[in-house]
C-alpha atoms as a PDB file:
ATOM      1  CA  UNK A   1    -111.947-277.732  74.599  1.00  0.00           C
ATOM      2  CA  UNK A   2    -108.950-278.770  72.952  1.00  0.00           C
ATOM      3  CA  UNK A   3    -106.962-282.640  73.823  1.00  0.00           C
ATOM      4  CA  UNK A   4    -103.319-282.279  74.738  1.00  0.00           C
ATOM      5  CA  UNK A   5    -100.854-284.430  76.564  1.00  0.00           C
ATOM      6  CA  UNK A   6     -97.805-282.676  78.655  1.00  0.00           C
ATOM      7  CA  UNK A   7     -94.940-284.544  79.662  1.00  0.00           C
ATOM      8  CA  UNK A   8     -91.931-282.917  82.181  1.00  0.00           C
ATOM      9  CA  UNK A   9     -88.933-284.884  82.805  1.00  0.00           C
ATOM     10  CA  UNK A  10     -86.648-283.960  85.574  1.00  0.00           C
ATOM     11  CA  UNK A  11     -84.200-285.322  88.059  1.00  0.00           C
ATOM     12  CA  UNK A  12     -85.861-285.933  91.587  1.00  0.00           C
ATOM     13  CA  UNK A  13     -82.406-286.039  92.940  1.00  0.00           C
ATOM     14  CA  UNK A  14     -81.868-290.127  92.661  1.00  0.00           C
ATOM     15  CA  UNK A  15     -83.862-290.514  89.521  1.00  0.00           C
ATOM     16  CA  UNK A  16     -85.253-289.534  86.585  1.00  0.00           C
ATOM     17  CA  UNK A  17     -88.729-289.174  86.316  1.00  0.00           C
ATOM     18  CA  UNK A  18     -91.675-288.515  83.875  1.00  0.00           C
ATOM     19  CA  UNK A  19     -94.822-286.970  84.432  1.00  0.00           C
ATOM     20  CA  UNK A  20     -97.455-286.919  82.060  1.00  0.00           C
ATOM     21  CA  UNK A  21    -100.633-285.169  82.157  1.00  0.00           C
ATOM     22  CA  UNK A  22    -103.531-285.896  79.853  1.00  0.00           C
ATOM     23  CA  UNK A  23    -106.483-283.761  78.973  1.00  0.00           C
ATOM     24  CA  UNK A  24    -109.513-285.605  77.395  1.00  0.00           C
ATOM     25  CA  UNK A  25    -112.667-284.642  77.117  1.00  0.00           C
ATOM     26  CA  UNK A  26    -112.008-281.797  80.071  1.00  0.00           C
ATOM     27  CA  UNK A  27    -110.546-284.061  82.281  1.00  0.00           C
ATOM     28  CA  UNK A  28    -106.888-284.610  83.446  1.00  0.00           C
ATOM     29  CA  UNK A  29    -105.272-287.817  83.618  1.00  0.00           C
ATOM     30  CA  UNK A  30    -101.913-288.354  84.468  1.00  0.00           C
ATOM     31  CA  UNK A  31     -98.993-291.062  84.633  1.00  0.00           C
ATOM     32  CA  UNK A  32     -95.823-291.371  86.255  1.00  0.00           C
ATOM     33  CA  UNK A  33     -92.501-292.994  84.899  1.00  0.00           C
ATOM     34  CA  UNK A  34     -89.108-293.777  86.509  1.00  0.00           C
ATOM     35  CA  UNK A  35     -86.000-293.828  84.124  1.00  0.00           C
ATOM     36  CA  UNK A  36     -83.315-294.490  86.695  1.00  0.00           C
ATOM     37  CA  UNK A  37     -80.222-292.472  84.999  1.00  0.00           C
ATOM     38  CA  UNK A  38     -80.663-290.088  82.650  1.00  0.00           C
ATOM     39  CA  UNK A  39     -82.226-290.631  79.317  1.00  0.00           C
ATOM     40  CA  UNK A  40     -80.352-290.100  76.241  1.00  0.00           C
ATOM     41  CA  UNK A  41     -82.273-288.601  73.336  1.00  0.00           C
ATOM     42  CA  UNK A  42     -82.700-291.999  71.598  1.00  0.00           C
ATOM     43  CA  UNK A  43     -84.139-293.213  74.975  1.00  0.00           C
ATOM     44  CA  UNK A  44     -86.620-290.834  74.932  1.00  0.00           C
ATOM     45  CA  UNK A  45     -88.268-290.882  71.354  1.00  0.00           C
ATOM     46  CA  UNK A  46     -88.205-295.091  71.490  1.00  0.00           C
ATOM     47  CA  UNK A  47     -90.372-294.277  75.213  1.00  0.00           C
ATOM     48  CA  UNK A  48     -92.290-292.273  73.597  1.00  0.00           C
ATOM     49  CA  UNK A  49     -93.279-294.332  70.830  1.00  0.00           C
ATOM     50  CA  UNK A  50     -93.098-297.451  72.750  1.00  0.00           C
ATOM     51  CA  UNK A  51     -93.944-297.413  76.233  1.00  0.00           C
ATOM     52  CA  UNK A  52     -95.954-294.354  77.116  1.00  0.00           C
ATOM     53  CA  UNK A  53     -98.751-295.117  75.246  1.00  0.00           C
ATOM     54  CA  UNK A  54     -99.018-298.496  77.520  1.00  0.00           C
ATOM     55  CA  UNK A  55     -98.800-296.274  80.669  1.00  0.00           C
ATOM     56  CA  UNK A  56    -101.919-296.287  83.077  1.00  0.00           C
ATOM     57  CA  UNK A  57    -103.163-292.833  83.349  1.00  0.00           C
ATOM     58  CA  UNK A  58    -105.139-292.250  86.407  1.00  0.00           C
ATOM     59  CA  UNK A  59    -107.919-289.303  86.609  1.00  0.00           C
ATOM     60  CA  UNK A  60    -106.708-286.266  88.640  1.00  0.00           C
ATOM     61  CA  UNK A  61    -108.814-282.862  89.947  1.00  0.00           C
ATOM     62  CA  UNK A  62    -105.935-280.953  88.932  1.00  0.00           C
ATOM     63  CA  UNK A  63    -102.324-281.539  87.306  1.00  0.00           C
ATOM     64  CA  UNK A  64    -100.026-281.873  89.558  1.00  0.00           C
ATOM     65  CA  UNK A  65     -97.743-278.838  90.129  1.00  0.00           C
ATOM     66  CA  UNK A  66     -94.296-279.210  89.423  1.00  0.00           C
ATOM     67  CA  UNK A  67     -91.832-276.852  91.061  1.00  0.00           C
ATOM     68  CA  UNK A  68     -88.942-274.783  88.276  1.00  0.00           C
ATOM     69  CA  UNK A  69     -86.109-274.537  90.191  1.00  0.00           C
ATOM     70  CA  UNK A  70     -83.839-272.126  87.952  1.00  0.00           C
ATOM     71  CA  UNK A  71     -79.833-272.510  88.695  1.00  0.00           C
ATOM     72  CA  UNK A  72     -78.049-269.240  89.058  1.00  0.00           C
ATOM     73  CA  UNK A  73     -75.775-269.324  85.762  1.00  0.00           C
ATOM     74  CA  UNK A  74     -72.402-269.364  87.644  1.00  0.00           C
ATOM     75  CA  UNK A  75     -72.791-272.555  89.359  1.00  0.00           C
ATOM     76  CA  UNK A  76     -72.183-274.081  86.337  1.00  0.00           C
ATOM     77  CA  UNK A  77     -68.511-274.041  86.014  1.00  0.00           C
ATOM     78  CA  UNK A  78     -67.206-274.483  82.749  1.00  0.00           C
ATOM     79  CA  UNK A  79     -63.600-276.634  81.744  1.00  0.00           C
ATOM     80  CA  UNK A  80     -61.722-273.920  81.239  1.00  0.00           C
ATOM     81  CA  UNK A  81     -62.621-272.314  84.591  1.00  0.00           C
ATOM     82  CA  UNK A  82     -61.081-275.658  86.338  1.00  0.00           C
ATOM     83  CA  UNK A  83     -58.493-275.430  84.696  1.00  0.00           C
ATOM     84  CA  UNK A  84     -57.787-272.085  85.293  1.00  0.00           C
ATOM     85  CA  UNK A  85     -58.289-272.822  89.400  1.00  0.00           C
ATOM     86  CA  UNK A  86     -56.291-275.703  89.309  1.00  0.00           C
ATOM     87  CA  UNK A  87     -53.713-274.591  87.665  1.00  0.00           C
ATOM     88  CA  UNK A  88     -53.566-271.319  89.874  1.00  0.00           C
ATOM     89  CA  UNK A  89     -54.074-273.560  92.802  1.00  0.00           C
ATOM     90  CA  UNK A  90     -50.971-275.347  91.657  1.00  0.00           C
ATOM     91  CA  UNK A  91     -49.083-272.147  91.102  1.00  0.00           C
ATOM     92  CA  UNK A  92     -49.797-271.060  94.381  1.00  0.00           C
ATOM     93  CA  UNK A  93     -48.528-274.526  96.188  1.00  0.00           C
ATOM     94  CA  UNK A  94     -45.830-274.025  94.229  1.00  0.00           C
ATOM     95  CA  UNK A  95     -45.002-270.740  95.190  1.00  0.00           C
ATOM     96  CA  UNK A  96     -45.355-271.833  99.005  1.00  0.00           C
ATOM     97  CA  UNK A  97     -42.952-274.741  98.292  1.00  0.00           C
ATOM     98  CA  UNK A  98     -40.232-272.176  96.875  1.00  0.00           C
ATOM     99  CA  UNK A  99     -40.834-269.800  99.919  1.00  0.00           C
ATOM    100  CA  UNK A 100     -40.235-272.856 102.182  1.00  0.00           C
ATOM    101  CA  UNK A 101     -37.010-273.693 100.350  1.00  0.00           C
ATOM    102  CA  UNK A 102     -35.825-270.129 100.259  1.00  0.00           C
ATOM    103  CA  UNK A 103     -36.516-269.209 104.150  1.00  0.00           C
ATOM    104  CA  UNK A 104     -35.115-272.603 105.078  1.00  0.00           C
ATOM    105  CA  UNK A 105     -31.740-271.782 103.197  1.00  0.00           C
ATOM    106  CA  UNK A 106     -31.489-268.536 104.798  1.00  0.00           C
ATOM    107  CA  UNK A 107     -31.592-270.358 108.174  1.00  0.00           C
ATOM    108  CA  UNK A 108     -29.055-272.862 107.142  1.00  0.00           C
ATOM    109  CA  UNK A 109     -27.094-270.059 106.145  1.00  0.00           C
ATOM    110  CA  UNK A 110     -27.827-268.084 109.516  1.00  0.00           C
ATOM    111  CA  UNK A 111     -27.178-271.016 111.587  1.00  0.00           C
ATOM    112  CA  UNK A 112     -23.963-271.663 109.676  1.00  0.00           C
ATOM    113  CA  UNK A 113     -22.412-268.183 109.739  1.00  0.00           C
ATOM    114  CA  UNK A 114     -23.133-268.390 113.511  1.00  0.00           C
ATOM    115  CA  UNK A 115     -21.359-271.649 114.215  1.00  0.00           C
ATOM    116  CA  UNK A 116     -18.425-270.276 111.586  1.00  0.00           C
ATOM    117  CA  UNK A 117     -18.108-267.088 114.704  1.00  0.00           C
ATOM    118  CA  UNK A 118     -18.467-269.515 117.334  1.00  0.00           C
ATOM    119  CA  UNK A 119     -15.550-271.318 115.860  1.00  0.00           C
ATOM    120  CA  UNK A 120     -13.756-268.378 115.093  1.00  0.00           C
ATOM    121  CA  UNK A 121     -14.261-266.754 118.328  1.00  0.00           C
ATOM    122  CA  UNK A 122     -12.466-270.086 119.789  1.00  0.00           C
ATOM    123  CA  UNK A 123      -9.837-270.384 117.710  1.00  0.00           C
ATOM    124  CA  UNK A 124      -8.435-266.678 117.778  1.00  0.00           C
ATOM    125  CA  UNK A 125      -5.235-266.144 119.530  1.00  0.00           C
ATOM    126  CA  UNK A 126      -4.678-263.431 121.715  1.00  0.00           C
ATOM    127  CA  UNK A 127      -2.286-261.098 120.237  1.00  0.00           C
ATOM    128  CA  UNK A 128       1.064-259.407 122.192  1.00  0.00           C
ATOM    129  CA  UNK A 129       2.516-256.613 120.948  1.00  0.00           C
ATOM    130  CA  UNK A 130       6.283-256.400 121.737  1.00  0.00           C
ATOM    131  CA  UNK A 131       7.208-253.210 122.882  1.00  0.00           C
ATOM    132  CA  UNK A 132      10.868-252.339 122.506  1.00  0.00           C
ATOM    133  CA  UNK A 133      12.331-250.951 125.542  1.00  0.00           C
ATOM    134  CA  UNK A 134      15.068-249.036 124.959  1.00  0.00           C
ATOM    135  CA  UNK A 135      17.760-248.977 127.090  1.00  0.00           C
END
């Protein structure tokens, strides 16, 4: 049977972690290691040379099963589709702001020509015609 070791990194959600499993002489060993943020590749290869071979491995019945959680491809959104919602989100507040202006001028407007009747409703002067009378 052949010796390997296996090691998975992944984010736990607050961490990131290393698992590695060991098999030697048909059985598994394995180790665990906390990173804390995310390991650059640097990071990684002086770990690897460095500290993992200190790690205490501890004899397992079986590796421990890790779960691969596959993200759908369109949750990752890329710059250019921000900027492309932003900047249509911006267009569209913008449009709302011009509506605003626009329907809030025609009032004015409304309300104006209104008061302009009111006033000219007031101020008219009846009219007499004269009628000649002839005698």
């Amino acid at each position: 049977m052949d010796n390997f070791t296996i090691c998975n990194i992944f984010f736990d959600g607050q961490f990131w972690i290393a698992i590695i499993t060991r098999l030697q002489d048909g059985e598994y060993h394995e180790a665990r290691y906390t990173f804390g943020p995310e390991p650059t590749g640097p990071e990684i290869l002086q770990w690897s040379d460095s500290i993992l071979p200190t790690l205490p491995f501890v004899k397992v019945e079986k590796p421990t099963a890790l779960k691969k959680i596959l993200l759908p491809s369109c949750s990752r959104v890329s710059s250019k589709d921000r900027y492309k919602e932003a900047n249509t989100k911006h267009l569209k507040e913008k449009q709302k702001i011009k509506h605003s202006k626009k329907q809030m001028e025609k009032k004015l407007q409304y309300q104006s020509k209104k008061e302009n009747e009111k006033k000219n409703a007031n101020t008219e002067q009846p009219i007499f015609l004269q009628l000649e009378q002839k005698d």
